[in-house]
PDB file of N, CA and C in Angstrom:
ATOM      1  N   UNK A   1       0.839  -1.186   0.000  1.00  0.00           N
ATOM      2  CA  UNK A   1       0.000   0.000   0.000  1.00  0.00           C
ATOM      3  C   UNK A   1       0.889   1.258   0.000  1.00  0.00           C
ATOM      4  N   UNK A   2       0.498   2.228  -0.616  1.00  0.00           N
ATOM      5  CA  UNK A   2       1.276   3.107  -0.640  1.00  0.00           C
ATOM      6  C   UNK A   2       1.415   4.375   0.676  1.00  0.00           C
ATOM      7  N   UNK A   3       2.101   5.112   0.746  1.00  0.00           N
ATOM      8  CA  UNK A   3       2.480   5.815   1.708  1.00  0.00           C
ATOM      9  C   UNK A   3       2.295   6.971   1.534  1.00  0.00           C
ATOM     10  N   UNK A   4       1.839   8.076   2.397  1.00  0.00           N
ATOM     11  CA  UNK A   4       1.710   9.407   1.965  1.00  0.00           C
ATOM     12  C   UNK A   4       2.114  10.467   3.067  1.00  0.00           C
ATOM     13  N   UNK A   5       3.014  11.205   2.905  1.00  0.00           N
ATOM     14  CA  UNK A   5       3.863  12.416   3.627  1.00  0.00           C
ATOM     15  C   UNK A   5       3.255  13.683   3.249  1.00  0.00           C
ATOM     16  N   UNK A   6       3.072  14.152   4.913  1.00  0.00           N
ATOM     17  CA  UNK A   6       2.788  15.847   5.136  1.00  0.00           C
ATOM     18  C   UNK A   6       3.321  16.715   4.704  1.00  0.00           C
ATOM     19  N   UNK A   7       2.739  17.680   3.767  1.00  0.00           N
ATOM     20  CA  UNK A   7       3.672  18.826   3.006  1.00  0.00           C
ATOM     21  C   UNK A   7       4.070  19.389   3.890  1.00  0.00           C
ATOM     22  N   UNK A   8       3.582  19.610   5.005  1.00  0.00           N
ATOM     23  CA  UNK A   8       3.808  20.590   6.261  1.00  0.00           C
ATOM     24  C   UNK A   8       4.862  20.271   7.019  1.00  0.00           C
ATOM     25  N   UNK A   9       4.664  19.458   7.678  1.00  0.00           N
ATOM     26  CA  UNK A   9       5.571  18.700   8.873  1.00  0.00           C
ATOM     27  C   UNK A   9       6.147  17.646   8.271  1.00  0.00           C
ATOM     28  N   UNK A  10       6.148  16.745   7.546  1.00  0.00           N
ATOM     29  CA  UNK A  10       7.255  15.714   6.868  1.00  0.00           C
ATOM     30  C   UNK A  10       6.142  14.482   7.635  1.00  0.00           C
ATOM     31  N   UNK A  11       5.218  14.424   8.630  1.00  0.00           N
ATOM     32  CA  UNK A  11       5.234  13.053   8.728  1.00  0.00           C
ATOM     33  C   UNK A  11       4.406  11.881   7.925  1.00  0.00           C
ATOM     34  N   UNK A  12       4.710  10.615   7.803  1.00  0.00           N
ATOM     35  CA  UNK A  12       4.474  10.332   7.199  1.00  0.00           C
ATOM     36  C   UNK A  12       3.141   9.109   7.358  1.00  0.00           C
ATOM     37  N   UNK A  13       2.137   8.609   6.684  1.00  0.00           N
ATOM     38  CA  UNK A  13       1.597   7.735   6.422  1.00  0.00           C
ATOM     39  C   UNK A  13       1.461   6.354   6.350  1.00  0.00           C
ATOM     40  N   UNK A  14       1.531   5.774   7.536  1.00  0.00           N
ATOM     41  CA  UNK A  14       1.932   4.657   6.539  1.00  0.00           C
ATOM     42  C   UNK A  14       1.057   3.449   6.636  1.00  0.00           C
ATOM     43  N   UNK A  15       0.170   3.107   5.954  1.00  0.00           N
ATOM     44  CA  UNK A  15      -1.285   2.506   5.960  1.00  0.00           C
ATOM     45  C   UNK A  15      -0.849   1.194   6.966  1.00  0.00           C
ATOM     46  N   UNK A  16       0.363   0.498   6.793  1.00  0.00           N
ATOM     47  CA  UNK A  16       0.519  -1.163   7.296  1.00  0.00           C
ATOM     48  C   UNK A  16       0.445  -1.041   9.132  1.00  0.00           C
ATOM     49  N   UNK A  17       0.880   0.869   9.370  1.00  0.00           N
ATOM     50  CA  UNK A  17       0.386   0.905  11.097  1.00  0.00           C
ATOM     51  C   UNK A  17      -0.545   1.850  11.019  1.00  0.00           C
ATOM     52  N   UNK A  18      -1.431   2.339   9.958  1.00  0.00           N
ATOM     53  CA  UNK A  18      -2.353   3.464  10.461  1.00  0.00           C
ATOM     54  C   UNK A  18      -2.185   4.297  11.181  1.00  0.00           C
ATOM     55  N   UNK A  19      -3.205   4.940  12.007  1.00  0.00           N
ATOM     56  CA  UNK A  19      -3.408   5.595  12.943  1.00  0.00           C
ATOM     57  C   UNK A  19      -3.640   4.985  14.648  1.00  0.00           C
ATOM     58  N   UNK A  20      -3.489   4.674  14.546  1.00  0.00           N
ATOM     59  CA  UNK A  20      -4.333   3.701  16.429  1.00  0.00           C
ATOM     60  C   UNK A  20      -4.581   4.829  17.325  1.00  0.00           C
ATOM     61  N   UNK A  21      -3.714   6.145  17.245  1.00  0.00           N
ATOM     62  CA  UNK A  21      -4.120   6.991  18.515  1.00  0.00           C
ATOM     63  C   UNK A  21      -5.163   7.788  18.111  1.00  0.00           C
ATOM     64  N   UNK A  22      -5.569   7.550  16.539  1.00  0.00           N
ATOM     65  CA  UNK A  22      -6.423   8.451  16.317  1.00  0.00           C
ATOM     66  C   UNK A  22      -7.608   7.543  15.097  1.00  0.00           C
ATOM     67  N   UNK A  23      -7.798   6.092  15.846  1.00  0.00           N
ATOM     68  CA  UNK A  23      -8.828   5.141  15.796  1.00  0.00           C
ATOM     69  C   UNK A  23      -8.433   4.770  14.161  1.00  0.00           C
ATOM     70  N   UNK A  24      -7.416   4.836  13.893  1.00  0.00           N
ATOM     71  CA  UNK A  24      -7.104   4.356  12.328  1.00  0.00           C
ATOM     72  C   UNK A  24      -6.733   3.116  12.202  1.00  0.00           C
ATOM     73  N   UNK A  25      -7.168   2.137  12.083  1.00  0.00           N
ATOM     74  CA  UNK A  25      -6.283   0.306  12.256  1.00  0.00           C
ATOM     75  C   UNK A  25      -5.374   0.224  10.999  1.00  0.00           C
ATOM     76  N   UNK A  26      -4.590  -0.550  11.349  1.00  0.00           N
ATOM     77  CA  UNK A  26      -3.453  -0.726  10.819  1.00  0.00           C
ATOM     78  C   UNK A  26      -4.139  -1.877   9.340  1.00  0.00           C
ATOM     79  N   UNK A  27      -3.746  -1.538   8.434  1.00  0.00           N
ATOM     80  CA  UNK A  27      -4.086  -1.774   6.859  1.00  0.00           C
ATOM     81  C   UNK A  27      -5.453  -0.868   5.803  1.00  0.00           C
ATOM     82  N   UNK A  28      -5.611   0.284   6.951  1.00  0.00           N
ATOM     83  CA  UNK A  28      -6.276   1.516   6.414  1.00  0.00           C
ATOM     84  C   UNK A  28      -5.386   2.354   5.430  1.00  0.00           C
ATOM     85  N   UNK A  29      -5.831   2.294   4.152  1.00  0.00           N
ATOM     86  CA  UNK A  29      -5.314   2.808   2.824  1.00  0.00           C
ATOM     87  C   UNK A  29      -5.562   4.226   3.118  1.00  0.00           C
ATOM     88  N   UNK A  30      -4.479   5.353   2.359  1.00  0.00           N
ATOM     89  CA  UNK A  30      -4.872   6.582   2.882  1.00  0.00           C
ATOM     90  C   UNK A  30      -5.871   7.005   2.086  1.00  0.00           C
ATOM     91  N   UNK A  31      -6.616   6.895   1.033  1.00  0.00           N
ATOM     92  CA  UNK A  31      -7.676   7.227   0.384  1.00  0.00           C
ATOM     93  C   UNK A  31      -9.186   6.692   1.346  1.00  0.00           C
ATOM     94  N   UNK A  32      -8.711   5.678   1.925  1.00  0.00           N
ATOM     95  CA  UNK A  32     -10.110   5.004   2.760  1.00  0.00           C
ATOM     96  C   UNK A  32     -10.188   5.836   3.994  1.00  0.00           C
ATOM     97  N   UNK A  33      -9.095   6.683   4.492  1.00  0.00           N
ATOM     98  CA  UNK A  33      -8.965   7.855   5.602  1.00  0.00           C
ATOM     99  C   UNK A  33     -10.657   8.498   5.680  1.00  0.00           C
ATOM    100  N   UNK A  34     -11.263   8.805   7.179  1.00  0.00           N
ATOM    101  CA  UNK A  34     -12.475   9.728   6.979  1.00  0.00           C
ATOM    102  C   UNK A  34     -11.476  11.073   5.753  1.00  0.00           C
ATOM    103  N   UNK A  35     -12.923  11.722   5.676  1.00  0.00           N
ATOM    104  CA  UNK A  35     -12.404  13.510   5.205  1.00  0.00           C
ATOM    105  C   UNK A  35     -12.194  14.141   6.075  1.00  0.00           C
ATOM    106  N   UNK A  36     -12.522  13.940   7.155  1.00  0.00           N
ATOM    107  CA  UNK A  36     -12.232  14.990   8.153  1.00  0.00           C
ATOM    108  C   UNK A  36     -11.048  14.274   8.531  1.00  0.00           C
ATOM    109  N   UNK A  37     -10.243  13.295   8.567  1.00  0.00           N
ATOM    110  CA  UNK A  37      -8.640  12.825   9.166  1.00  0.00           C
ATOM    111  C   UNK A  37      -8.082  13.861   9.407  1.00  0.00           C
ATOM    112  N   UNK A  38      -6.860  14.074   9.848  1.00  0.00           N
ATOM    113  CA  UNK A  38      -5.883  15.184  10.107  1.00  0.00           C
ATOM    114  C   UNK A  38      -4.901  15.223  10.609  1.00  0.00           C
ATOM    115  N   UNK A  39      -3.792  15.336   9.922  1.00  0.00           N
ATOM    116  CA  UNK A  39      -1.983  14.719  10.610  1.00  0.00           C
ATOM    117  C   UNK A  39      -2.171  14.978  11.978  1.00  0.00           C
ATOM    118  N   UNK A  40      -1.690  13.740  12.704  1.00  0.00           N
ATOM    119  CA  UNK A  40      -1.212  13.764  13.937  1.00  0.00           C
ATOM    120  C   UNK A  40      -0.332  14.639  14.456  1.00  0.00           C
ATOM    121  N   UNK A  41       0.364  15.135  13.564  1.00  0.00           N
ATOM    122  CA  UNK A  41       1.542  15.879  14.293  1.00  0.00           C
ATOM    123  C   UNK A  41       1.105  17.336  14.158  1.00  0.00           C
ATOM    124  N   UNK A  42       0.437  17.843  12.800  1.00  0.00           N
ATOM    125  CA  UNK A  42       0.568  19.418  12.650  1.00  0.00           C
ATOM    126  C   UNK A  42      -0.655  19.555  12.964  1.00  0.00           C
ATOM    127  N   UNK A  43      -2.241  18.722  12.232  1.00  0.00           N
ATOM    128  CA  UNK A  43      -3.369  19.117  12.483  1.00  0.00           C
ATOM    129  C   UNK A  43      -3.811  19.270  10.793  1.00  0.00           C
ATOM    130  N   UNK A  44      -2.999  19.583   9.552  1.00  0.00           N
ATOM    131  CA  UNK A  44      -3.246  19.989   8.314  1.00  0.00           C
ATOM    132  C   UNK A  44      -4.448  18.237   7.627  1.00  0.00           C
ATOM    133  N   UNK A  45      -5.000  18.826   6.774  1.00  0.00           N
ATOM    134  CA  UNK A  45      -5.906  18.183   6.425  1.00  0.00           C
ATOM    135  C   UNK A  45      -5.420  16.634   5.271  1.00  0.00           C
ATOM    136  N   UNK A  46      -6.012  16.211   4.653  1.00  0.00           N
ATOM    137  CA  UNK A  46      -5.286  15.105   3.819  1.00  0.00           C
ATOM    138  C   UNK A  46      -5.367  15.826   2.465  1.00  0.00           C
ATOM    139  N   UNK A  47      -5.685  17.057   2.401  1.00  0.00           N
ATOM    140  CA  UNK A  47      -5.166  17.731   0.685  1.00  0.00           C
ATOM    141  C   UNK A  47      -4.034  18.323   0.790  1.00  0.00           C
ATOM    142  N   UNK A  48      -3.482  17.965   2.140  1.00  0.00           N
ATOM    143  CA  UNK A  48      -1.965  18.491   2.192  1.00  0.00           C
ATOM    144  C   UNK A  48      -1.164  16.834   2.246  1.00  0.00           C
ATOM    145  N   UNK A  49      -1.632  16.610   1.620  1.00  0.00           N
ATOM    146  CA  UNK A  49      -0.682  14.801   1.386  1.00  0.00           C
ATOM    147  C   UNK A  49      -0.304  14.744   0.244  1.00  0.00           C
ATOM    148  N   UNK A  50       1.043  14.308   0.197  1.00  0.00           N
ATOM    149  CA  UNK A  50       1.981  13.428  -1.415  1.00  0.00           C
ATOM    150  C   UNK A  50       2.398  12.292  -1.090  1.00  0.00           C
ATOM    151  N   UNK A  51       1.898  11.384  -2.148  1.00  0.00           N
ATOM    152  CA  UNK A  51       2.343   9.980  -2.479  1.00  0.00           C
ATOM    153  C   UNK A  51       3.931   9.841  -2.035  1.00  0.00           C
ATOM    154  N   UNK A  52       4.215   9.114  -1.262  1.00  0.00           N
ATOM    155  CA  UNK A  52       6.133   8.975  -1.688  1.00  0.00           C
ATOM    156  C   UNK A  52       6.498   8.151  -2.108  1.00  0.00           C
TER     157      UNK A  52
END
């Protein structure tokens, strides 16, 4: 699955651990993300995401 990094803050995505602190299970694709998701680290939305 592919991976996707914060334009903002650098962090990164990575579907095989999800989110867990923020109810995401681990093999959640970042397109299957709610719309409202939002980097853990800065708060910026997922139209601030690039493929890496």
């Amino acid at each position: 699955m592919q991976k996707y990094i914060c334009d903002v803050c650098g962090y990164i995505y990575d579907p095989e651990i999800g989110d867990p602190d923020n109810g995401v299970n681990p093999g959640t694709a970042f397109t299957d993300l709610p719309d409202d998701w939002t980097c853990p680290d800065c708060g910026v939305g997922k139209s601030e995401f690039s493929p890496v």
